[in-house]
N, C-alpha and C. Protein backbone atom coordinates (compact mmCIF):
# COMPACT_ATOMS: atom_id res chain seq x y z
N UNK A 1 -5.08 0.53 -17.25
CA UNK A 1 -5.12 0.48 -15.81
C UNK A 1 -3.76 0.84 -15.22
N UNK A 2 -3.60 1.56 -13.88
CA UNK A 2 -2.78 1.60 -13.57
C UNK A 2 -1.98 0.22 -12.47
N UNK A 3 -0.50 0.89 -12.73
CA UNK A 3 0.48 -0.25 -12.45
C UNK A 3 1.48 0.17 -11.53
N UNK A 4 1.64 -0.33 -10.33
CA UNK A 4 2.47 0.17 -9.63
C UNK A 4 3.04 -0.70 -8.26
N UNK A 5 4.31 -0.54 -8.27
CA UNK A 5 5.44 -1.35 -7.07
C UNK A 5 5.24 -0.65 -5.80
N UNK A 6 5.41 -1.69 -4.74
CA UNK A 6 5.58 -0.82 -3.74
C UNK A 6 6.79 -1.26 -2.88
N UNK A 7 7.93 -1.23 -2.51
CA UNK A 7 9.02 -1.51 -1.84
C UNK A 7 8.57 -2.04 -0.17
N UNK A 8 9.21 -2.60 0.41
CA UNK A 8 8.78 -2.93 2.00
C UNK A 8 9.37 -1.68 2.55
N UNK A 9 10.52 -0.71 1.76
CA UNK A 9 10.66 0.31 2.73
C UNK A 9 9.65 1.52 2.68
N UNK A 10 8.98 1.45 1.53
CA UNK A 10 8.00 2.17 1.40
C UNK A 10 6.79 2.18 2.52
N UNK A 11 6.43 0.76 3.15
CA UNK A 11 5.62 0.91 3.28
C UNK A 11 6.08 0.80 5.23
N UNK A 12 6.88 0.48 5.67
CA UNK A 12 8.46 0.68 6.59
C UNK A 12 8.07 2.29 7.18
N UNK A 13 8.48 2.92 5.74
CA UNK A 13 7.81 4.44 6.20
C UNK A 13 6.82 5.20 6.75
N UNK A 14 5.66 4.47 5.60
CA UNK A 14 4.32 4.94 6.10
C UNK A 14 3.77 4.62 7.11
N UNK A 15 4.26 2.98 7.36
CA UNK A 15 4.21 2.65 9.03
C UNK A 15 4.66 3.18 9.98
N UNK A 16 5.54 4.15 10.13
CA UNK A 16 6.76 4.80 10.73
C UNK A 16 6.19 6.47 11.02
N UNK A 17 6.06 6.80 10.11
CA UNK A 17 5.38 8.09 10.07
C UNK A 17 4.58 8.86 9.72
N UNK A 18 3.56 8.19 9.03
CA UNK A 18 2.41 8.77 8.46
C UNK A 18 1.17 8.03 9.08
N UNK A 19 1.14 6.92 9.39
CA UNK A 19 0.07 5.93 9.53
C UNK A 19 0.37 4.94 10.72
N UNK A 20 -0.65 4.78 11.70
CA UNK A 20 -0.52 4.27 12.89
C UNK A 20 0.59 2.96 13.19
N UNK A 21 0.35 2.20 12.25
CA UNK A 21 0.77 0.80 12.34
C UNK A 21 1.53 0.41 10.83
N UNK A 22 1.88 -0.86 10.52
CA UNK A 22 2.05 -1.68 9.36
C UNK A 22 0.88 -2.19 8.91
N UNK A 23 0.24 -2.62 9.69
CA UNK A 23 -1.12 -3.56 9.00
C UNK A 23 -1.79 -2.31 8.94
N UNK A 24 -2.19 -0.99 9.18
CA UNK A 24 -2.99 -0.24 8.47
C UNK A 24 -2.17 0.63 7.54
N UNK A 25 -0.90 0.42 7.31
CA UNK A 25 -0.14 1.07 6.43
C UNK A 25 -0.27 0.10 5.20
N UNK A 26 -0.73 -1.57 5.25
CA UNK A 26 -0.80 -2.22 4.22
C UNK A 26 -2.15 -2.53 3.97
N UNK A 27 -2.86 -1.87 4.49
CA UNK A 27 -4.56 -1.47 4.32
C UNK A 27 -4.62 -0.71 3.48
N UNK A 28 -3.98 0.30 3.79
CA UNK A 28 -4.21 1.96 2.93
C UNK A 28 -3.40 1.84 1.51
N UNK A 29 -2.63 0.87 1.32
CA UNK A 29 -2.06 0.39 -0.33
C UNK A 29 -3.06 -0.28 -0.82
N UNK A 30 -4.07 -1.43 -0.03
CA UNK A 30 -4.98 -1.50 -0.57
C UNK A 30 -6.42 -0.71 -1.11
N UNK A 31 -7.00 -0.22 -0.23
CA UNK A 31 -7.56 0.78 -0.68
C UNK A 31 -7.11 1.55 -1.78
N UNK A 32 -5.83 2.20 -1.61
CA UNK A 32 -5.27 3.26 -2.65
C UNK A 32 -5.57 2.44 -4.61
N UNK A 33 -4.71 0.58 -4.08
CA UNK A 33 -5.32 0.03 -5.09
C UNK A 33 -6.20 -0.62 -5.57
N UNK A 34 -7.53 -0.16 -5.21
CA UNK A 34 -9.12 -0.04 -5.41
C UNK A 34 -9.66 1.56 -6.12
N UNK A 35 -9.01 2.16 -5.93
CA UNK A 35 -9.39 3.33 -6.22
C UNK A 35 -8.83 3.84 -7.29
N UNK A 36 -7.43 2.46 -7.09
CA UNK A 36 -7.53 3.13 -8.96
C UNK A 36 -7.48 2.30 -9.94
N UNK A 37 -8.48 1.57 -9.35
CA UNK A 37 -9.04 0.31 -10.41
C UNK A 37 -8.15 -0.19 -11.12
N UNK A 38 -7.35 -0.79 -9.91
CA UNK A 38 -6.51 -1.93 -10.17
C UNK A 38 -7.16 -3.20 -10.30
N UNK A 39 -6.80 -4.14 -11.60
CA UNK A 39 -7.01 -5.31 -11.02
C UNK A 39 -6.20 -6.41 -10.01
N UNK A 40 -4.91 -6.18 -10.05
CA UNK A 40 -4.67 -7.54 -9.19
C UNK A 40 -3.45 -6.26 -8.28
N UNK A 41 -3.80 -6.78 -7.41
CA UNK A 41 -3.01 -6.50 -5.78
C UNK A 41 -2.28 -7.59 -5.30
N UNK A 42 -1.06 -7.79 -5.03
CA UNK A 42 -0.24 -8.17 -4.33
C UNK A 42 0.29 -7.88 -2.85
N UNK A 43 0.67 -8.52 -1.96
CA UNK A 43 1.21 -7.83 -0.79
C UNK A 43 2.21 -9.63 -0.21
N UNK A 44 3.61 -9.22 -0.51
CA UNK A 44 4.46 -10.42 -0.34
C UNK A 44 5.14 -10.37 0.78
């Protein structure tokens, strides 16, 4: 399975410039980790 970090500036960014908000910028990490059949998701 895949495994992967995500930084608060990472997601800082995607809130910033790719994606409307923060809370749908920490939506779309979820989704992303559903899709790749992750089991455990974090968001701290």
């Amino acid at each position: 399975m895949a495994k992967f970090h995500v930084r608060a500036r990472t997601v800082d960014l995607l809130g910033r410039q790719q994606i409307a908000g923060i809370p749908t910028a920490i939506s779309e990490l979820f989704k992303n980790s559903h899709d790749a059949y992750a089991r455990n998701v974090e968001v701290d």
